[in-house]
PDB file of N, CA and C in Angstrom:
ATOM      1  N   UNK A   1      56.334  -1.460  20.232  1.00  0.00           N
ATOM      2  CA  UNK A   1      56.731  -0.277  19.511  1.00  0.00           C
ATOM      3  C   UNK A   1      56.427  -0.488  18.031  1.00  0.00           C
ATOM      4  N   UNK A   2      55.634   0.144  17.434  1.00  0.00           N
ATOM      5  CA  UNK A   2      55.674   0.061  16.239  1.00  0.00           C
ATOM      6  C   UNK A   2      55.900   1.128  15.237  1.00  0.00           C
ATOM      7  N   UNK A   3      56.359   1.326  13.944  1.00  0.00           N
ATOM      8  CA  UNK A   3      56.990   1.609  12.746  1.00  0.00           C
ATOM      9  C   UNK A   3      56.430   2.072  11.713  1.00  0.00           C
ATOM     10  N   UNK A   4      56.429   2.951  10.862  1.00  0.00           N
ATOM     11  CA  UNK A   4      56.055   3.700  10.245  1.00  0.00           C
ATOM     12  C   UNK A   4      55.906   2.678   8.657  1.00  0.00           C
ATOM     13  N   UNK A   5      54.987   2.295   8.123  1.00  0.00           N
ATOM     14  CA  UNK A   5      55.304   1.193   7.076  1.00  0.00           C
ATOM     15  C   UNK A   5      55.901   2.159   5.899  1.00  0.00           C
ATOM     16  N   UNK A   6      56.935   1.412   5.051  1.00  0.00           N
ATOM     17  CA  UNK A   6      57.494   2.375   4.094  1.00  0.00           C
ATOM     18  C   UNK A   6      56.284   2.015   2.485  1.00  0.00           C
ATOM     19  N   UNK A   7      56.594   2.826   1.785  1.00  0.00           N
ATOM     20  CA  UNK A   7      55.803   2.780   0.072  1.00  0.00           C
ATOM     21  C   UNK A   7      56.699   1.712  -0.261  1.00  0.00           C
ATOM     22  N   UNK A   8      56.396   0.797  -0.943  1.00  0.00           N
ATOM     23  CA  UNK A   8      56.800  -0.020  -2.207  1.00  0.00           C
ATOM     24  C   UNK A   8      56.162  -0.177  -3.244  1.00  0.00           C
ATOM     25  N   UNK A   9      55.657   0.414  -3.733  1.00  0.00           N
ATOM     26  CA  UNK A   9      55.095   1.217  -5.161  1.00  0.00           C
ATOM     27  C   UNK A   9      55.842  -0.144  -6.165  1.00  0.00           C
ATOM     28  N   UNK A  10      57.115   0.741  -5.932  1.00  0.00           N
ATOM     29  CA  UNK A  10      58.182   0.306  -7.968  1.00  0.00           C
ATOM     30  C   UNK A  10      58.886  -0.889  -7.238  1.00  0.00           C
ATOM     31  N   UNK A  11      59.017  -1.319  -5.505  1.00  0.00           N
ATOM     32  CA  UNK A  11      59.304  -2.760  -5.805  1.00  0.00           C
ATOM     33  C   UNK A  11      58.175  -4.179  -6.466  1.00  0.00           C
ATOM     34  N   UNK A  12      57.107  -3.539  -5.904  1.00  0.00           N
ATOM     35  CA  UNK A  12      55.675  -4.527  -6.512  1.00  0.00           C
ATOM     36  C   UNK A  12      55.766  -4.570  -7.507  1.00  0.00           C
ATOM     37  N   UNK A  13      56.351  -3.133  -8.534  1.00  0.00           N
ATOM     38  CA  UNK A  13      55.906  -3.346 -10.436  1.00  0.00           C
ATOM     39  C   UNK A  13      57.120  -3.916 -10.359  1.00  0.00           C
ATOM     40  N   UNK A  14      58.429  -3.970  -9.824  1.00  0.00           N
ATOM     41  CA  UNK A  14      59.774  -5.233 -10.228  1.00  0.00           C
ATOM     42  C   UNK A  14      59.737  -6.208 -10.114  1.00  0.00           C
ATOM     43  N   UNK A  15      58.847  -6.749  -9.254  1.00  0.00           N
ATOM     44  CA  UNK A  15      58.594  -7.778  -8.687  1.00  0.00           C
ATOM     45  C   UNK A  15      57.586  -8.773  -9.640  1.00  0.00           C
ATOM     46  N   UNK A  16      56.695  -8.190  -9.757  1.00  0.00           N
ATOM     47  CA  UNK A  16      55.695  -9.210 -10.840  1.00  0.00           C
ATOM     48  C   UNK A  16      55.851  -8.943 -12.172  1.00  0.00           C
ATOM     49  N   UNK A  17      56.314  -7.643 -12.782  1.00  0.00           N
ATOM     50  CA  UNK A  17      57.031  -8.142 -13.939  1.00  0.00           C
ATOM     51  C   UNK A  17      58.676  -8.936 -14.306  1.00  0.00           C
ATOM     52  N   UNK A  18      59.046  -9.217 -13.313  1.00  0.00           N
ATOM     53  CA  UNK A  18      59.918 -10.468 -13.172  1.00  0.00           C
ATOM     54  C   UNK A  18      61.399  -9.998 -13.571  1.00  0.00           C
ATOM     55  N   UNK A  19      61.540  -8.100 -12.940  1.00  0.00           N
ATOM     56  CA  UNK A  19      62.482  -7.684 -13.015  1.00  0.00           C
ATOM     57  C   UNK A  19      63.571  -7.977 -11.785  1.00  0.00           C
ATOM     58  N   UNK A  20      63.223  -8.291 -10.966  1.00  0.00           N
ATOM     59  CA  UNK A  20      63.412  -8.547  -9.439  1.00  0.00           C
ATOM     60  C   UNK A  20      63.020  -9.465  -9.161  1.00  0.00           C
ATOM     61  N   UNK A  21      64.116 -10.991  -8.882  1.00  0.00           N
ATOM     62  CA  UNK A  21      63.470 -12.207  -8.695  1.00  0.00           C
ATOM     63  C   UNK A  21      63.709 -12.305  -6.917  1.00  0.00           C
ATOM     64  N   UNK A  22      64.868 -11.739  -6.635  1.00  0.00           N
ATOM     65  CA  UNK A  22      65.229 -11.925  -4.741  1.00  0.00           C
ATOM     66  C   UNK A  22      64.931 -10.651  -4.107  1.00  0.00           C
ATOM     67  N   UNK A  23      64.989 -10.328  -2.992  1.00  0.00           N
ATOM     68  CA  UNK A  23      64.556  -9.235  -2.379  1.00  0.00           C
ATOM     69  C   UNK A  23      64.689 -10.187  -0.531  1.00  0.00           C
ATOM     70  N   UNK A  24      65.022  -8.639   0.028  1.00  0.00           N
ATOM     71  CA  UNK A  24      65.310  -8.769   1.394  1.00  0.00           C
ATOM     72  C   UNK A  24      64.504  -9.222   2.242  1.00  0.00           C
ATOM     73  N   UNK A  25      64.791  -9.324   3.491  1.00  0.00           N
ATOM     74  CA  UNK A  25      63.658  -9.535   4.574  1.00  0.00           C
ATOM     75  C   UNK A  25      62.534  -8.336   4.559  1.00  0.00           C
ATOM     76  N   UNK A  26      63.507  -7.027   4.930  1.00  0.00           N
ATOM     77  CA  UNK A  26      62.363  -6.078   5.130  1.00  0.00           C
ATOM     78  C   UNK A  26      61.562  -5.676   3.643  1.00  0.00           C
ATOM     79  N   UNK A  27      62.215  -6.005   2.270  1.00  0.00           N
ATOM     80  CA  UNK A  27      61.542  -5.607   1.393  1.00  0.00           C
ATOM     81  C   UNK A  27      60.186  -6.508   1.338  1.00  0.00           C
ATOM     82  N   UNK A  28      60.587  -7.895   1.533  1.00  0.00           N
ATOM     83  CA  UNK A  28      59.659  -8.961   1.526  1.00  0.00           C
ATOM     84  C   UNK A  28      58.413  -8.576   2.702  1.00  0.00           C
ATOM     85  N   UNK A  29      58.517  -8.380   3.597  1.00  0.00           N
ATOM     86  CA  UNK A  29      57.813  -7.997   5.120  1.00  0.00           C
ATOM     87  C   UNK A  29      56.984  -6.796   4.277  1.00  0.00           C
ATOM     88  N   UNK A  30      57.298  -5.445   3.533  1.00  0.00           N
ATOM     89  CA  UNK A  30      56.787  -4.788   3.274  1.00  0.00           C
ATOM     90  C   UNK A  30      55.946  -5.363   2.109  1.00  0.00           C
ATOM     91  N   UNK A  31      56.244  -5.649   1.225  1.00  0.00           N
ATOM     92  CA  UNK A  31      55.730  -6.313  -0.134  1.00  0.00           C
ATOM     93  C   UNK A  31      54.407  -6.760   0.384  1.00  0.00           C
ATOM     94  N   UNK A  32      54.736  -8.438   1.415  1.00  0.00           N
ATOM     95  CA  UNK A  32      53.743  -9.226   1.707  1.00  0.00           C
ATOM     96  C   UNK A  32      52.716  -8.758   2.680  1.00  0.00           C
ATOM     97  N   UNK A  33      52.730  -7.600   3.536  1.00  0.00           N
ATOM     98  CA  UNK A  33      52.471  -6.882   4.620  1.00  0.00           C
ATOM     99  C   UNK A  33      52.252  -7.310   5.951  1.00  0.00           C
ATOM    100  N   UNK A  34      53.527  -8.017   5.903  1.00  0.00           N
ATOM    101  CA  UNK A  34      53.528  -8.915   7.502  1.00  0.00           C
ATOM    102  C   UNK A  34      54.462  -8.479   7.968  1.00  0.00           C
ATOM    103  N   UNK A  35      54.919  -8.763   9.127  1.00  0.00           N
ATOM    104  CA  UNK A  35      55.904  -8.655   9.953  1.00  0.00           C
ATOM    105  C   UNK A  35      57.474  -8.948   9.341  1.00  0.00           C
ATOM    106  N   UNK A  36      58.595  -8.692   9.911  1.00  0.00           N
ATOM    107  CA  UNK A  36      59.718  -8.960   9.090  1.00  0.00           C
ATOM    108  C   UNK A  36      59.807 -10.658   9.653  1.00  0.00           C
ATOM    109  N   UNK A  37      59.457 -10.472  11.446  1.00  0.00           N
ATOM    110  CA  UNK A  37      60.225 -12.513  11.828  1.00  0.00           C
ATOM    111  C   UNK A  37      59.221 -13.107  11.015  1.00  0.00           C
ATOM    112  N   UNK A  38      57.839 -12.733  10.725  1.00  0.00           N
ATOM    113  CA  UNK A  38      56.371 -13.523   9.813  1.00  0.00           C
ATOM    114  C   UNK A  38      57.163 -14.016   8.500  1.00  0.00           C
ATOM    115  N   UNK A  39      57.336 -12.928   8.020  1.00  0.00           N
ATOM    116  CA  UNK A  39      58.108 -13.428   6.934  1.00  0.00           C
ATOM    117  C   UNK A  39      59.201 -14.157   6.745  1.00  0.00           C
ATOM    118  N   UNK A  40      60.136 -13.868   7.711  1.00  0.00           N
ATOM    119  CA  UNK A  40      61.250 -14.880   7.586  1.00  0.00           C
ATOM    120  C   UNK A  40      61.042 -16.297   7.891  1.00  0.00           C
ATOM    121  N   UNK A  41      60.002 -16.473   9.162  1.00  0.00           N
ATOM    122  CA  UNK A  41      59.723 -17.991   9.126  1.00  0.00           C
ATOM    123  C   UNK A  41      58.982 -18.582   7.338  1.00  0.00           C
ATOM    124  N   UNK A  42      58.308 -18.137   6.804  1.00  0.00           N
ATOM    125  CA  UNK A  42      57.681 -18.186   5.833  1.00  0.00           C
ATOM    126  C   UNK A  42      58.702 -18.274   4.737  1.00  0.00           C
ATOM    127  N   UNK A  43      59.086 -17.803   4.936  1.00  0.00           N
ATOM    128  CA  UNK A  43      60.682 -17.929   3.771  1.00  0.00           C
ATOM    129  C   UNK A  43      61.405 -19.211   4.370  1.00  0.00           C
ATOM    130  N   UNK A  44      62.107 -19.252   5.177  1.00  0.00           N
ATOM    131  CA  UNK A  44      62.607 -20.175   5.400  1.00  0.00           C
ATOM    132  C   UNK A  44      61.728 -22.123   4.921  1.00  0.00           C
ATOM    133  N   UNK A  45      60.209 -21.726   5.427  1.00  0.00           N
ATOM    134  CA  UNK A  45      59.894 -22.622   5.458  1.00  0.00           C
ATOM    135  C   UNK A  45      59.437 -23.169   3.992  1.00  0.00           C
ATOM    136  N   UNK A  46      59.213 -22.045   3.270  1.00  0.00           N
ATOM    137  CA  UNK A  46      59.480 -22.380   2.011  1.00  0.00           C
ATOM    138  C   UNK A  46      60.595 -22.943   1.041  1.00  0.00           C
ATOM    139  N   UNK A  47      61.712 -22.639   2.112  1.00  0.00           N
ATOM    140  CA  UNK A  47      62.916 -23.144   0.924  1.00  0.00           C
ATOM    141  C   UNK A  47      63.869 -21.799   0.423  1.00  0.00           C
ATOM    142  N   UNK A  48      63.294 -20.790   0.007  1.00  0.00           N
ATOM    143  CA  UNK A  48      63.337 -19.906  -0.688  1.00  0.00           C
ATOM    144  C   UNK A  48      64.999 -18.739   0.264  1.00  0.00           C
ATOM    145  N   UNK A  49      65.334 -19.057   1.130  1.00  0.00           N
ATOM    146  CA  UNK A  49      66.069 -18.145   1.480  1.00  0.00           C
ATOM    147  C   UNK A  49      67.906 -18.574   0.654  1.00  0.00           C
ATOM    148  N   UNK A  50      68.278 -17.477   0.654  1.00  0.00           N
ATOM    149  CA  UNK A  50      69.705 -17.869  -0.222  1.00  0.00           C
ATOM    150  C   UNK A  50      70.712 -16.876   0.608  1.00  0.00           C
ATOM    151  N   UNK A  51      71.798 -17.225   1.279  1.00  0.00           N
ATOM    152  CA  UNK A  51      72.682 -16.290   1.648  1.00  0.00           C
ATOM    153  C   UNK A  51      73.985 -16.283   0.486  1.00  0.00           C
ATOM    154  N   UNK A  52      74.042 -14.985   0.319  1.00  0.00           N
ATOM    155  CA  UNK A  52      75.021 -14.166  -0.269  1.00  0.00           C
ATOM    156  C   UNK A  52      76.212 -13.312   0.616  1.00  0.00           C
ATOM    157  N   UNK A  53      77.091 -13.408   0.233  1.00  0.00           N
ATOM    158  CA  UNK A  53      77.941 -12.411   1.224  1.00  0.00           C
ATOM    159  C   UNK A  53      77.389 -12.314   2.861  1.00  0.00           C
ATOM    160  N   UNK A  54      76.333 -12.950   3.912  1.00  0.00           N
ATOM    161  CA  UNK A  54      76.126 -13.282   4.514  1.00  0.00           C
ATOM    162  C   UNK A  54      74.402 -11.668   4.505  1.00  0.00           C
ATOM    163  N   UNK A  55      74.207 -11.438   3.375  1.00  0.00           N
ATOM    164  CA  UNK A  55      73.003 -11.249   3.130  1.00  0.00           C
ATOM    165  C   UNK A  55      72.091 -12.172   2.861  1.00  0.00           C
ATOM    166  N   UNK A  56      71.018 -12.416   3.529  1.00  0.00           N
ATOM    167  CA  UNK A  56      70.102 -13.000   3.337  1.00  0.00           C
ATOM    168  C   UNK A  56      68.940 -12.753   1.969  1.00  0.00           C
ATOM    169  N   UNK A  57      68.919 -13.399   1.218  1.00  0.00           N
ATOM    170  CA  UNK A  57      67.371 -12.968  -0.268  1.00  0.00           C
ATOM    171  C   UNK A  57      66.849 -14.404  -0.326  1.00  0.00           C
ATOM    172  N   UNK A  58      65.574 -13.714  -0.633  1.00  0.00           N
ATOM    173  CA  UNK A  58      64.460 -14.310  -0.453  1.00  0.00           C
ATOM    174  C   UNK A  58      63.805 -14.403  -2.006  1.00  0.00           C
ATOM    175  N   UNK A  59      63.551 -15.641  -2.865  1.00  0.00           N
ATOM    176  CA  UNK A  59      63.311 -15.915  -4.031  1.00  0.00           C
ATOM    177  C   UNK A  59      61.661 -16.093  -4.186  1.00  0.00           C
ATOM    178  N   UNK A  60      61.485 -14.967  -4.620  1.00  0.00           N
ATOM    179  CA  UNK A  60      59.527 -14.450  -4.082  1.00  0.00           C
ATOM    180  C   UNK A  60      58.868 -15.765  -5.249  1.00  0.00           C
ATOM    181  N   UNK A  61      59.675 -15.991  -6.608  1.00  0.00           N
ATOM    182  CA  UNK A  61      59.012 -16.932  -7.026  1.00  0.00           C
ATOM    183  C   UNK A  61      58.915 -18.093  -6.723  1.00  0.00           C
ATOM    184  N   UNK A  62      59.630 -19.065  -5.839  1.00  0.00           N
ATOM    185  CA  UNK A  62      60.123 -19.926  -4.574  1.00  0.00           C
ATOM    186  C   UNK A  62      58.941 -20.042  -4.090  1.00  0.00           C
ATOM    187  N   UNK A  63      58.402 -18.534  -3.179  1.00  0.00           N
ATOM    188  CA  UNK A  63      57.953 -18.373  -2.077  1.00  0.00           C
ATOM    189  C   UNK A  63      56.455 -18.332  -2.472  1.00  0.00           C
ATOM    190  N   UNK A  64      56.372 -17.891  -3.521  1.00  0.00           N
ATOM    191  CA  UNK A  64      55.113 -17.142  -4.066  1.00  0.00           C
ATOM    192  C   UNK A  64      53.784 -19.126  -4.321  1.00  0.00           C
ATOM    193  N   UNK A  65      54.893 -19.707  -4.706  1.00  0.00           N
ATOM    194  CA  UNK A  65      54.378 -21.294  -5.359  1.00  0.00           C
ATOM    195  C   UNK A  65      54.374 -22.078  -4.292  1.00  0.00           C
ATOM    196  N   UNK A  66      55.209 -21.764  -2.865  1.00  0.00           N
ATOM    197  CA  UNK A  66      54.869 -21.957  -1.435  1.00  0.00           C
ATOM    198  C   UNK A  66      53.436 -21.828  -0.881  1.00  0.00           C
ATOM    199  N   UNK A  67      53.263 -20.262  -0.938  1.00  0.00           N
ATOM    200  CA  UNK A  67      52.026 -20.118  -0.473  1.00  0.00           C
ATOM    201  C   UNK A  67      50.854 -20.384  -1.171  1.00  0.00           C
ATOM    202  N   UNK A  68      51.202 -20.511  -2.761  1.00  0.00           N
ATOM    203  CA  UNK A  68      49.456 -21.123  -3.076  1.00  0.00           C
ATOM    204  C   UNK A  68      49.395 -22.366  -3.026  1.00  0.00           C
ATOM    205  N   UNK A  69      50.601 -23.255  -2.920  1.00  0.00           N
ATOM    206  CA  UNK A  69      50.539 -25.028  -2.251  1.00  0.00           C
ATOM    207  C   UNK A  69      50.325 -25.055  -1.062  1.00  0.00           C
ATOM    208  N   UNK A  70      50.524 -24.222  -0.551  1.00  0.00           N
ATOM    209  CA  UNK A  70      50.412 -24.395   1.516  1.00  0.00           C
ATOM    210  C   UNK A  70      48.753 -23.744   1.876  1.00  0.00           C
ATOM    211  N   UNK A  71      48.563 -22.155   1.650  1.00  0.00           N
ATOM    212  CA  UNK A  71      47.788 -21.635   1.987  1.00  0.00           C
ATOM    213  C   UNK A  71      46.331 -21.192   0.485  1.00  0.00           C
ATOM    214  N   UNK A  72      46.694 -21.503  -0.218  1.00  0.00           N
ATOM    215  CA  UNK A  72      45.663 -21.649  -1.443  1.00  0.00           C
ATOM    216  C   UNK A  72      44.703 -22.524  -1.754  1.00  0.00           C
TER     217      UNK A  72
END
């Protein structure tokens, strides 16, 4: 079954001008344009996940220095 992908326009400009350092699973999944479990293994395996109030965020600058050491 698949899902209608949503716009993230103004999270991308929060995001790299370094207004928005954490962000969710599904914001992250949309951002990176993978899957939400893609991303969460990827987060996790980066380090980068932080629970809050038993919300999960994901520290894209963490994640971001992940993937150009792993996959760069």
């Amino acid at each position: 079954m698949s899902y209608k992908r949503t716009k993230v326009e103004s999270l991308d400009i929060k995001v790299n001008s370094g207004q928005k350092k954490y962000v969710r699973y599904k914001e992250g999944a949309d951002l990176y344009s993978i899957g939400i479990h893609g991303f969460q293994q990827l987060a996790k395996e980066a380090g980068a996940v932080r629970k809050i109030n038993g919300v999960c965020l994901v520290n894209v600058e963490v994640l971001n220095e992940y993937i150009e050491t792993m996959y760069g």
